[in-house]
Protein backbone atom coordinates (compact mmCIF):
# COMPACT_ATOMS: atom_id res chain seq x y z
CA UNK A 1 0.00 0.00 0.00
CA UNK A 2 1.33 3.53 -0.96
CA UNK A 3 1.65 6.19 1.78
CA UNK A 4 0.23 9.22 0.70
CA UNK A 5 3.86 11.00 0.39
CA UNK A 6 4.45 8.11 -2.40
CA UNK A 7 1.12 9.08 -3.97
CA UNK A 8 1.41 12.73 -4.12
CA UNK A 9 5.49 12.20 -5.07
CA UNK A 10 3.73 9.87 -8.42
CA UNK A 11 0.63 12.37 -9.06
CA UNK A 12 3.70 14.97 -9.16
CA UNK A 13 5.17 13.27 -11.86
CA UNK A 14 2.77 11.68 -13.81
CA UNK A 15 1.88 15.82 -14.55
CA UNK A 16 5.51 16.03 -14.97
CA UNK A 17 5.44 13.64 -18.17
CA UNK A 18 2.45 14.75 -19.37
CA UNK A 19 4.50 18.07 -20.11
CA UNK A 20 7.49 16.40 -21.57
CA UNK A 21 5.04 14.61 -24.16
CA UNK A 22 3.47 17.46 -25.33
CA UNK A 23 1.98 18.17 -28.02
CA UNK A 24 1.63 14.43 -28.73
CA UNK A 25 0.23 13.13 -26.06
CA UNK A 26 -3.52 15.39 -25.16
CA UNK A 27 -4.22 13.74 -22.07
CA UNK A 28 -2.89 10.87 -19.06
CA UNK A 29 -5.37 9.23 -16.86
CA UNK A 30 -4.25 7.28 -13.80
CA UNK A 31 -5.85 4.63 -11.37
CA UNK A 32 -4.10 2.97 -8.81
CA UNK A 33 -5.82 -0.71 -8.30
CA UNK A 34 -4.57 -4.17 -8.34
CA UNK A 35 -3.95 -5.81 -10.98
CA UNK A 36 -5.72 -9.48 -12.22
CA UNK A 37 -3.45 -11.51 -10.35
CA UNK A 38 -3.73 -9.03 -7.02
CA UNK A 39 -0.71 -7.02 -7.53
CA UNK A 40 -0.51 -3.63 -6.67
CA UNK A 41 -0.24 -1.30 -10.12
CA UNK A 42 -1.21 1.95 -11.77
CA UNK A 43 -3.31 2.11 -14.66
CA UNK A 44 -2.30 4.68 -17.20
CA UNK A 45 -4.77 5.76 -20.04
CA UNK A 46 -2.94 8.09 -22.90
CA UNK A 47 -5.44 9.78 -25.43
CA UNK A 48 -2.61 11.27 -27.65
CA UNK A 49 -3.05 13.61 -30.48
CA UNK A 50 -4.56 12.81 -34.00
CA UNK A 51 -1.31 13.50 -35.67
CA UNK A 52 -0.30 10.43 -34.57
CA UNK A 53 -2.43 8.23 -35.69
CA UNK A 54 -1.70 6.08 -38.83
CA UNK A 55 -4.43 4.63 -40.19
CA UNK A 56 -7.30 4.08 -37.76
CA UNK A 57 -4.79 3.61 -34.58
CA UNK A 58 -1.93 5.53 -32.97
CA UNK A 59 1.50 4.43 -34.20
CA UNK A 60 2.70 1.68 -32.44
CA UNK A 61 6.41 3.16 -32.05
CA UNK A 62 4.88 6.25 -31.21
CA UNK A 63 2.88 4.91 -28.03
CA UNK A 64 5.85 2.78 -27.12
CA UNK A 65 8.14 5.75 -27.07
CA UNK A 66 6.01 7.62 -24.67
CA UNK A 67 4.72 4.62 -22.45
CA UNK A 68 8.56 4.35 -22.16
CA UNK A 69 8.93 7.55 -21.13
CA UNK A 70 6.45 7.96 -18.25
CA UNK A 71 8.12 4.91 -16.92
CA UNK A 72 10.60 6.24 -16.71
CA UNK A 73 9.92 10.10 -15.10
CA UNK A 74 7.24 8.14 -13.06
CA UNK A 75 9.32 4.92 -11.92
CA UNK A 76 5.83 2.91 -10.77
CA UNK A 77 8.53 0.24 -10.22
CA UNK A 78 10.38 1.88 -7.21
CA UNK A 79 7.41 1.40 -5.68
CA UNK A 80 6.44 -1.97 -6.62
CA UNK A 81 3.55 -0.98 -8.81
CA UNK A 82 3.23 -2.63 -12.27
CA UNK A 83 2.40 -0.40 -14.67
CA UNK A 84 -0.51 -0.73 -17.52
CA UNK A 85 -1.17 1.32 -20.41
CA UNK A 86 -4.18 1.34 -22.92
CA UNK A 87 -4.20 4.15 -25.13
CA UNK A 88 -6.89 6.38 -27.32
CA UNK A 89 -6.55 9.25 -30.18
CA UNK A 90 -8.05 12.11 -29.40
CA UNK A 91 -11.00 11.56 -32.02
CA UNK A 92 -11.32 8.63 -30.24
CA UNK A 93 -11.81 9.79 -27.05
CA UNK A 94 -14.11 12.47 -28.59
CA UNK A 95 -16.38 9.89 -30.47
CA UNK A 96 -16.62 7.94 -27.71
CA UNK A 97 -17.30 10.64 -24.83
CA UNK A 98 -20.57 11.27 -27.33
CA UNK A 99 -21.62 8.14 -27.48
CA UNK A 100 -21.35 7.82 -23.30
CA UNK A 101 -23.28 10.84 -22.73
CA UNK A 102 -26.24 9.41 -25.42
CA UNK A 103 -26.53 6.52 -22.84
């Protein structure tokens, strides 16, 4: 279980590499929840910028770069979180906000 120093000290800089990624990346969403198997990790959710996007999904490279990234600025593993990204373009995210608030 984090302490809340831990949590603030990852909040901190999970805003800190949503700066370094911009303009690409629009947007990072955390959760902190165990995983499937019980362990302790932080979700990540990345709704990144159209520009990005080849084809109908974000470029793979692309999303790997920056999921490398917040690793590393974040370092979930110092304290023994896994880390698990999924990851939207901002159309995406738009089409798909409408479609919630229909519901």
């Amino acid at each position: 279980m984090l302490r809340k120093a831990e949590r603030s000290h990852i909040e901190d800089m999970v805003k800190a590499a949503a700066f370094a990624l911009q303009p690409d990346l629009v947007e990072i969403r955390h959760e902190f929840q165990d995983d499937c198997t019980g362990d302790p990790s932080i979700f990540f959710t990345l709704v990144v910028a159209d520009k990005i996007v080849v084809g109908r999904y974000p470029s793979f490279e692309r999303v790997r770069w920056m999921e490398e990234v917040i690793r590393r600025i974040v370092e979930p593993d110092e304290y023994g979180l896994n880390s698990y990204f999924t990851c939207r373009s901002k159309s995406e995210e738009m089409s798909h906000s409408k479609e919630a608030a229909r519901c």
